[in-house]
C-alpha atoms as a PDB file:
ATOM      1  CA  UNK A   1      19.042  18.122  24.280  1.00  0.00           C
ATOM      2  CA  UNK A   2      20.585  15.113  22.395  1.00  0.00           C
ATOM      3  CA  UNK A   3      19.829  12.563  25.743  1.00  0.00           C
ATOM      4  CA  UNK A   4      15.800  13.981  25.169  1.00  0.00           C
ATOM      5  CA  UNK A   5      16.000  13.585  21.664  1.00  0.00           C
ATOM      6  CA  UNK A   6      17.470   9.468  22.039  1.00  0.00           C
ATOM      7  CA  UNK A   7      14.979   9.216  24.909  1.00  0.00           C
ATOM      8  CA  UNK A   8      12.059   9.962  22.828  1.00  0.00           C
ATOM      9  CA  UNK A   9      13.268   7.473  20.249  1.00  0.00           C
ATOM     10  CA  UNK A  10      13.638   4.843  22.165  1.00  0.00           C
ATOM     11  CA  UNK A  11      10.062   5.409  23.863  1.00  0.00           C
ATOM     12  CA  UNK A  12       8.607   5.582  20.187  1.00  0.00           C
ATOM     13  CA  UNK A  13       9.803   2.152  19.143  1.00  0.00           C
ATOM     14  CA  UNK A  14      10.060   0.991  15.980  1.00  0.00           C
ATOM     15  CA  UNK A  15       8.572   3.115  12.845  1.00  0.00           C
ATOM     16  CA  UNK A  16       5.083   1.049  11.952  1.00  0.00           C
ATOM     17  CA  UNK A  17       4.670   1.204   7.807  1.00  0.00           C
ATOM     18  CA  UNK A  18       1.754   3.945   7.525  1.00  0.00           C
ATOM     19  CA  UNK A  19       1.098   3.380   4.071  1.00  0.00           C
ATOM     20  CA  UNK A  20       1.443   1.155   0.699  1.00  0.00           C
ATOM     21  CA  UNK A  21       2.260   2.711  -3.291  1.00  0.00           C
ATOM     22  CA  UNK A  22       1.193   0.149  -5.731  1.00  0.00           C
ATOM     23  CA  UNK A  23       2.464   0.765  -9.376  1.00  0.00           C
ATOM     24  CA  UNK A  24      -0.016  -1.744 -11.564  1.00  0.00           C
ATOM     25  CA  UNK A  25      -0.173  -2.399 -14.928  1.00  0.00           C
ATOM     26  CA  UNK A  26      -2.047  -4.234 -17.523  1.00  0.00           C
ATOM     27  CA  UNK A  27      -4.425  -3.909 -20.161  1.00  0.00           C
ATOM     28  CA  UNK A  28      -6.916  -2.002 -18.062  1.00  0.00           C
ATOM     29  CA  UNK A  29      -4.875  -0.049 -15.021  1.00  0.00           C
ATOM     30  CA  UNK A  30      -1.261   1.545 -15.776  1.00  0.00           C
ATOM     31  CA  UNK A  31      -0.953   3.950 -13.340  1.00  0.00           C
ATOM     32  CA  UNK A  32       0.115   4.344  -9.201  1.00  0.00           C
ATOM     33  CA  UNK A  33      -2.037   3.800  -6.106  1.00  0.00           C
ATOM     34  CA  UNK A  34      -1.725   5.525  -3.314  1.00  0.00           C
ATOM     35  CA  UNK A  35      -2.804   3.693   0.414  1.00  0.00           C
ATOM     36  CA  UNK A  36      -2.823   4.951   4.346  1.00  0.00           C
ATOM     37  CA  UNK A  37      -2.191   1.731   6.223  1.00  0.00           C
ATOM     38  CA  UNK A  38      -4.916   1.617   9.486  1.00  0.00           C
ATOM     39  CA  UNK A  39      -2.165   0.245  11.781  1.00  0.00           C
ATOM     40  CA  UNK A  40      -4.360   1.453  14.712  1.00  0.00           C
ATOM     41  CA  UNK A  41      -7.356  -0.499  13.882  1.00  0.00           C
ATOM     42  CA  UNK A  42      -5.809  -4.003  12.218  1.00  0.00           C
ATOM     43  CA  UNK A  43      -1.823  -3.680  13.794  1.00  0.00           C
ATOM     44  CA  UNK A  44      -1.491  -7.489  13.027  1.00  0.00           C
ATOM     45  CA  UNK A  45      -2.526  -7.221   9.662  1.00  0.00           C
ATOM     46  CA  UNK A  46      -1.155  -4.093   8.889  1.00  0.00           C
ATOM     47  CA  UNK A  47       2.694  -5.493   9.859  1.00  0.00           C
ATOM     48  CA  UNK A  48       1.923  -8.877   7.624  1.00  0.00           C
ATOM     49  CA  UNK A  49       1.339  -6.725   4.322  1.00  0.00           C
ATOM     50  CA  UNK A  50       3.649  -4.278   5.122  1.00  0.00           C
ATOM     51  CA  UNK A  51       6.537  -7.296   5.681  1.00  0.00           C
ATOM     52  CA  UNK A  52       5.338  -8.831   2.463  1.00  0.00           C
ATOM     53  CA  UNK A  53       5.538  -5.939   0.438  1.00  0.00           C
ATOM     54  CA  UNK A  54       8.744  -5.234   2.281  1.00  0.00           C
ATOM     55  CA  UNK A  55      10.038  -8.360   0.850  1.00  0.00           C
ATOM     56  CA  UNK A  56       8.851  -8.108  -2.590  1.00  0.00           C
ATOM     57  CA  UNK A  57       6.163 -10.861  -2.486  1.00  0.00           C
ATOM     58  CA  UNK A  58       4.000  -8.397  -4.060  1.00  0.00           C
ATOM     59  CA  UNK A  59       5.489  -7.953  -7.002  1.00  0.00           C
ATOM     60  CA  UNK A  60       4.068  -9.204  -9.935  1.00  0.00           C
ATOM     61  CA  UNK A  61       1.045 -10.421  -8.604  1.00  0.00           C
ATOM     62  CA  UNK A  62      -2.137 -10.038 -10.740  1.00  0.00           C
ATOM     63  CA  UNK A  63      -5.619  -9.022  -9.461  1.00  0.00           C
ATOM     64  CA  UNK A  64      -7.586 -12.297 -10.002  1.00  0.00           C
ATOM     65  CA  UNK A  65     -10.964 -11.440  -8.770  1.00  0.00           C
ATOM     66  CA  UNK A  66     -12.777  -8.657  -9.915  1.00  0.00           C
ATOM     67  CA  UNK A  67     -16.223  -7.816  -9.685  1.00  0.00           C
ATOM     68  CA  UNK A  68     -17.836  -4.608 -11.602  1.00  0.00           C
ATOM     69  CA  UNK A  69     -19.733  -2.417  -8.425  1.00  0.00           C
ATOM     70  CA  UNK A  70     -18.240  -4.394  -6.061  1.00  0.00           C
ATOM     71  CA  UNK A  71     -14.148  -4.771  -5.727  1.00  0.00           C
ATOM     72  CA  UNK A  72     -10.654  -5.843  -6.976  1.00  0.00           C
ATOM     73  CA  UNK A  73      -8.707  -8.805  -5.145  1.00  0.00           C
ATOM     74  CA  UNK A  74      -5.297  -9.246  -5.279  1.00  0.00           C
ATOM     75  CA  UNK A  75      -2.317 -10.456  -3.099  1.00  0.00           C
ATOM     76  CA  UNK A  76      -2.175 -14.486  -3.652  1.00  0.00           C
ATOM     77  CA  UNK A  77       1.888 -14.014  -3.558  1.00  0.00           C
ATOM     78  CA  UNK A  78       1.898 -18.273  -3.892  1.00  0.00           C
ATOM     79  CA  UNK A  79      -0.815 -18.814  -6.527  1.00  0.00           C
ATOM     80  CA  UNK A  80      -1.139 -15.529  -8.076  1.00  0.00           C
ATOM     81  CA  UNK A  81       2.188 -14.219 -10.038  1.00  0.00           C
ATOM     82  CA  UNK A  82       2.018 -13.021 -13.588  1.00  0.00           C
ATOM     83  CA  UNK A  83       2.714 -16.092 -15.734  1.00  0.00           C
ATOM     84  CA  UNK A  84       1.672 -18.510 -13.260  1.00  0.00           C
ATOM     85  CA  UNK A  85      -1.585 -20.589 -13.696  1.00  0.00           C
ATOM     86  CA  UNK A  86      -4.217 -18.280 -13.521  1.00  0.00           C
ATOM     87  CA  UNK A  87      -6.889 -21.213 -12.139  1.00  0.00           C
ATOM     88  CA  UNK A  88      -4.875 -21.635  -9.370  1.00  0.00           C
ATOM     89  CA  UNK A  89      -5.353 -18.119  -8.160  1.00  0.00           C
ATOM     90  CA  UNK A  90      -6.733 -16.984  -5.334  1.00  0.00           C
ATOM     91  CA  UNK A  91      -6.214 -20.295  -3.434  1.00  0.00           C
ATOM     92  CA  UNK A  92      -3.378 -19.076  -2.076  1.00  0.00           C
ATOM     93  CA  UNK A  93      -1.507 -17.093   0.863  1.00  0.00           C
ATOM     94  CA  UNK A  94       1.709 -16.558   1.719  1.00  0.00           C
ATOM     95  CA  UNK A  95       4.396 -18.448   4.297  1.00  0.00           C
ATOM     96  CA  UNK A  96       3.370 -16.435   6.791  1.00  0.00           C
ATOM     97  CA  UNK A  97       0.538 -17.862   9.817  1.00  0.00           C
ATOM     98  CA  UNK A  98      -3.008 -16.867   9.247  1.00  0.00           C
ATOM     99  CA  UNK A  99      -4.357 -14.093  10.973  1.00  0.00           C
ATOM    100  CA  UNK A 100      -7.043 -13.578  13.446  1.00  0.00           C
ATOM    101  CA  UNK A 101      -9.609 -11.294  12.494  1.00  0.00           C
ATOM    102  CA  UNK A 102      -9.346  -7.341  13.491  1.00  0.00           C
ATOM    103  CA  UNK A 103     -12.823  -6.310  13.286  1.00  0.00           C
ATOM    104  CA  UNK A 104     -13.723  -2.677  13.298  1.00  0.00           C
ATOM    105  CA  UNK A 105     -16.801   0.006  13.136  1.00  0.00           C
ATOM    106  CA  UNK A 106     -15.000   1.301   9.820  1.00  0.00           C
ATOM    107  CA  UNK A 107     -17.230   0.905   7.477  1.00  0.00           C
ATOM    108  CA  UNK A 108     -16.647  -0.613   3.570  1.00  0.00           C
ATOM    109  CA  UNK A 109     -16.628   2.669   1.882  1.00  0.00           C
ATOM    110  CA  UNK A 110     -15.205   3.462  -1.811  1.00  0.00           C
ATOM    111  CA  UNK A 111     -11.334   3.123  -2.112  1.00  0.00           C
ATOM    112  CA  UNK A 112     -11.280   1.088   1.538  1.00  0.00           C
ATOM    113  CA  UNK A 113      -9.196  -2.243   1.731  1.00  0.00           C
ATOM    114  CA  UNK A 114     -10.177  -5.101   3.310  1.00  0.00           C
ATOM    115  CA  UNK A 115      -8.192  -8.719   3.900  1.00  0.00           C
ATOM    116  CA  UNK A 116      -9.484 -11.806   2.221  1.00  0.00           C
ATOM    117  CA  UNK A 117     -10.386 -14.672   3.907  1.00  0.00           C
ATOM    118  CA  UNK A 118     -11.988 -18.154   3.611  1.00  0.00           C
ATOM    119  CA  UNK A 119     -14.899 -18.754   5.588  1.00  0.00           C
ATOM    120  CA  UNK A 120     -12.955 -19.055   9.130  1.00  0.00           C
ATOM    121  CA  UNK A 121     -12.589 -15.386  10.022  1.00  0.00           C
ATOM    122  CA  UNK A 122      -9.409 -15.616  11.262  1.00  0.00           C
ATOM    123  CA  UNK A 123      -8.131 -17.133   7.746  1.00  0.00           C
ATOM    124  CA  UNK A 124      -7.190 -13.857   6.545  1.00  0.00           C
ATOM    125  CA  UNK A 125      -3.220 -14.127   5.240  1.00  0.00           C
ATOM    126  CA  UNK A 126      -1.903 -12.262   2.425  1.00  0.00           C
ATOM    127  CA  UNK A 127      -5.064 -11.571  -0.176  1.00  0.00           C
ATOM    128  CA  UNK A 128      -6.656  -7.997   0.063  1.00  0.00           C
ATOM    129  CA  UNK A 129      -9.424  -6.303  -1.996  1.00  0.00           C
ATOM    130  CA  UNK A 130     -10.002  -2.444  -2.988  1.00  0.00           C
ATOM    131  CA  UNK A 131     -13.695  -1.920  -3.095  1.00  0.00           C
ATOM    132  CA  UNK A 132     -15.363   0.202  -5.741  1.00  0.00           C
ATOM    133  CA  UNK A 133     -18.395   0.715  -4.401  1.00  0.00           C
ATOM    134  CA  UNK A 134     -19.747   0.664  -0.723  1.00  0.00           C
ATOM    135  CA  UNK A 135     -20.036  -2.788   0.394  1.00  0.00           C
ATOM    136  CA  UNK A 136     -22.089  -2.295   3.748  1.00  0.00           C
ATOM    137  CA  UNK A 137     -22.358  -5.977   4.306  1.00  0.00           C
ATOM    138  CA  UNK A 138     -19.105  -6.089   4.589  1.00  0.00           C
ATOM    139  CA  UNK A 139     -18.786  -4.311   7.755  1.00  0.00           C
ATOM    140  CA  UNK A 140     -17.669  -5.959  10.777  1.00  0.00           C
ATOM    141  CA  UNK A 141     -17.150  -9.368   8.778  1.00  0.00           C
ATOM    142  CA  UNK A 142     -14.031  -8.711   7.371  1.00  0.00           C
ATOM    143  CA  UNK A 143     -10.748  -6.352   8.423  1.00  0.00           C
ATOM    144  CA  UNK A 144     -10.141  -3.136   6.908  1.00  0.00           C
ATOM    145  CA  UNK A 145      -6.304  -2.413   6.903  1.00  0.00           C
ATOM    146  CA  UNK A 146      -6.562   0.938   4.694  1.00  0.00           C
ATOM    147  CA  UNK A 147      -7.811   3.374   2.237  1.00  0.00           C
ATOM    148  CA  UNK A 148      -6.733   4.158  -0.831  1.00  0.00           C
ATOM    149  CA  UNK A 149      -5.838   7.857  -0.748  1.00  0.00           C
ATOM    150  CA  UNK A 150      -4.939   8.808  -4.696  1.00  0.00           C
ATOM    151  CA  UNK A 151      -5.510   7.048  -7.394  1.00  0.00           C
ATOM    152  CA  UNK A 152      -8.521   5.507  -7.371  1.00  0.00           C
ATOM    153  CA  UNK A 153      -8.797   6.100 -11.230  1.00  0.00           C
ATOM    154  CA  UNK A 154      -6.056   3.473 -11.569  1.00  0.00           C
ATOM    155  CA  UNK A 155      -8.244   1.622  -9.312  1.00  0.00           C
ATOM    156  CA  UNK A 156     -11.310   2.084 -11.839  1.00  0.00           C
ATOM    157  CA  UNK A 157      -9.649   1.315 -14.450  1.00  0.00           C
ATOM    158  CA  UNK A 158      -8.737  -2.561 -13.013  1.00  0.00           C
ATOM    159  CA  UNK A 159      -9.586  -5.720 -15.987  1.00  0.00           C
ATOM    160  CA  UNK A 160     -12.742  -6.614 -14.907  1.00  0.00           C
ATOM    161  CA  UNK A 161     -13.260 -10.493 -14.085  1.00  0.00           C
ATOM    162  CA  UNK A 162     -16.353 -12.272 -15.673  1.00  0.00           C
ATOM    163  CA  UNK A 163     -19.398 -14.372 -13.827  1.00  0.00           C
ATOM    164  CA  UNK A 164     -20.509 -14.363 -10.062  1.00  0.00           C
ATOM    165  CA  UNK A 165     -17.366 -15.180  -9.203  1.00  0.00           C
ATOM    166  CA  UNK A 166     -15.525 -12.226 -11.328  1.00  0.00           C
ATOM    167  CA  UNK A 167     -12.691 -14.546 -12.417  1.00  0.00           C
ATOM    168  CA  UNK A 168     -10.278 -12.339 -14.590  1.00  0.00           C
ATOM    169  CA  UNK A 169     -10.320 -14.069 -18.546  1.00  0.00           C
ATOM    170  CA  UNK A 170      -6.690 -13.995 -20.386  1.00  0.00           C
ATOM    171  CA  UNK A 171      -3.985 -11.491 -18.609  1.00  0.00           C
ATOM    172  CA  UNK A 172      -5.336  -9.792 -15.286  1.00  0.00           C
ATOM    173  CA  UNK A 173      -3.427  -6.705 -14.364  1.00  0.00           C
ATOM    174  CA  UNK A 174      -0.985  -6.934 -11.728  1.00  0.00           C
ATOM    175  CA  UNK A 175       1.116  -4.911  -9.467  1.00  0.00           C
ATOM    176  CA  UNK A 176       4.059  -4.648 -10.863  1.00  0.00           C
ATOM    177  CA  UNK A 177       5.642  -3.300  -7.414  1.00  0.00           C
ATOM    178  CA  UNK A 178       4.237  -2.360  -4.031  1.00  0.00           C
ATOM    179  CA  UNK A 179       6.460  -0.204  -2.106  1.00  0.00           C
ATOM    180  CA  UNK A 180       6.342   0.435   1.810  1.00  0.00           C
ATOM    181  CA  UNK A 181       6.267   3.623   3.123  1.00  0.00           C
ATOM    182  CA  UNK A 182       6.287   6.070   5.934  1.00  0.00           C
END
């Protein structure tokens, strides 16, 4: 029985992160997020938040774009920390390579999380956004690595940035810690 049981462990590999909690806070969002990780559809992406998180990157880093009806951004780990100059946000990634893009049929529904990216598609590094609303064109022009799965009131209740470009005016809210789990 024991020789099955190590067999089958060794034939499952390594445990892939399924999912992300995000505890944020600010003047608009206190509260706890909870996220399925879509390690099936984006694996490379998936394993590059997860390892960030993992490492604390995360951690204290504000949401600098947000657009009312549309989505929150987030996850500039170099540019984006709490106390750090806020017009430098958002320009940012992490030390980690760029990513090519993991385009899928899942469409940008409420709650679903999606990887930033400059205008190369496969620019995509450690910036994420949490849409609010469906975002149709969206689909199949950016990756989707998840879904937020509870609290999406936390999500709602985000600072809201100002202008087209939704920058966020005095103290964004951040994520105070973003937790891997399984």
């Amino acid at each position: 029985m024991y020789k099955l049981a190590a067999a089958f462990v060794l034939l499952a590999g390594p445990a892939l992160a399924t999912g992300l909690e995000i505890e944020i806070e600010g003047e608009g969002a206190n509260g706890t997020v909870t996220v399925d990780l879509f390690d099936d559809i984006a694996p490379k992406h998936v394993e590059q938040i997860s390892a960030l998180a993992a490492d604390g990157q995360y951690d204290g880093v504000v949401f600098h774009r947000v657009i009312d009806g549309f989505m929150a951004q987030t996850g500039d780990v170099e540019h984006g920390r709490v106390g750090g100059d806020m017009r430098r946000a958002g320009t940012g990634g992490s030390d980690r390579p760029d990513l090519p893009a993991e385009f899928s049929d899942y469409n940008f529904d409420r709650g679903v999380i999606g990887m930033a990216r400059a205008q190369d598609p496969d620019s995509a590094n450690s910036q994420f956004f949490i849409m609010f609303e469906p975002g149709p064109f969206l689909n199949g022009q950016y990756t989707v690595v998840g879904q937020v799965t509870d609290g999406m009131d936390v999500v709602d209740a985000i600072k809201r940035g100002e202008g087209p470009n939704g920058a966020v005016i005095g103290q964004p809210d951040a994520m105070k810690k973003v937790t891997v789990t399984e």
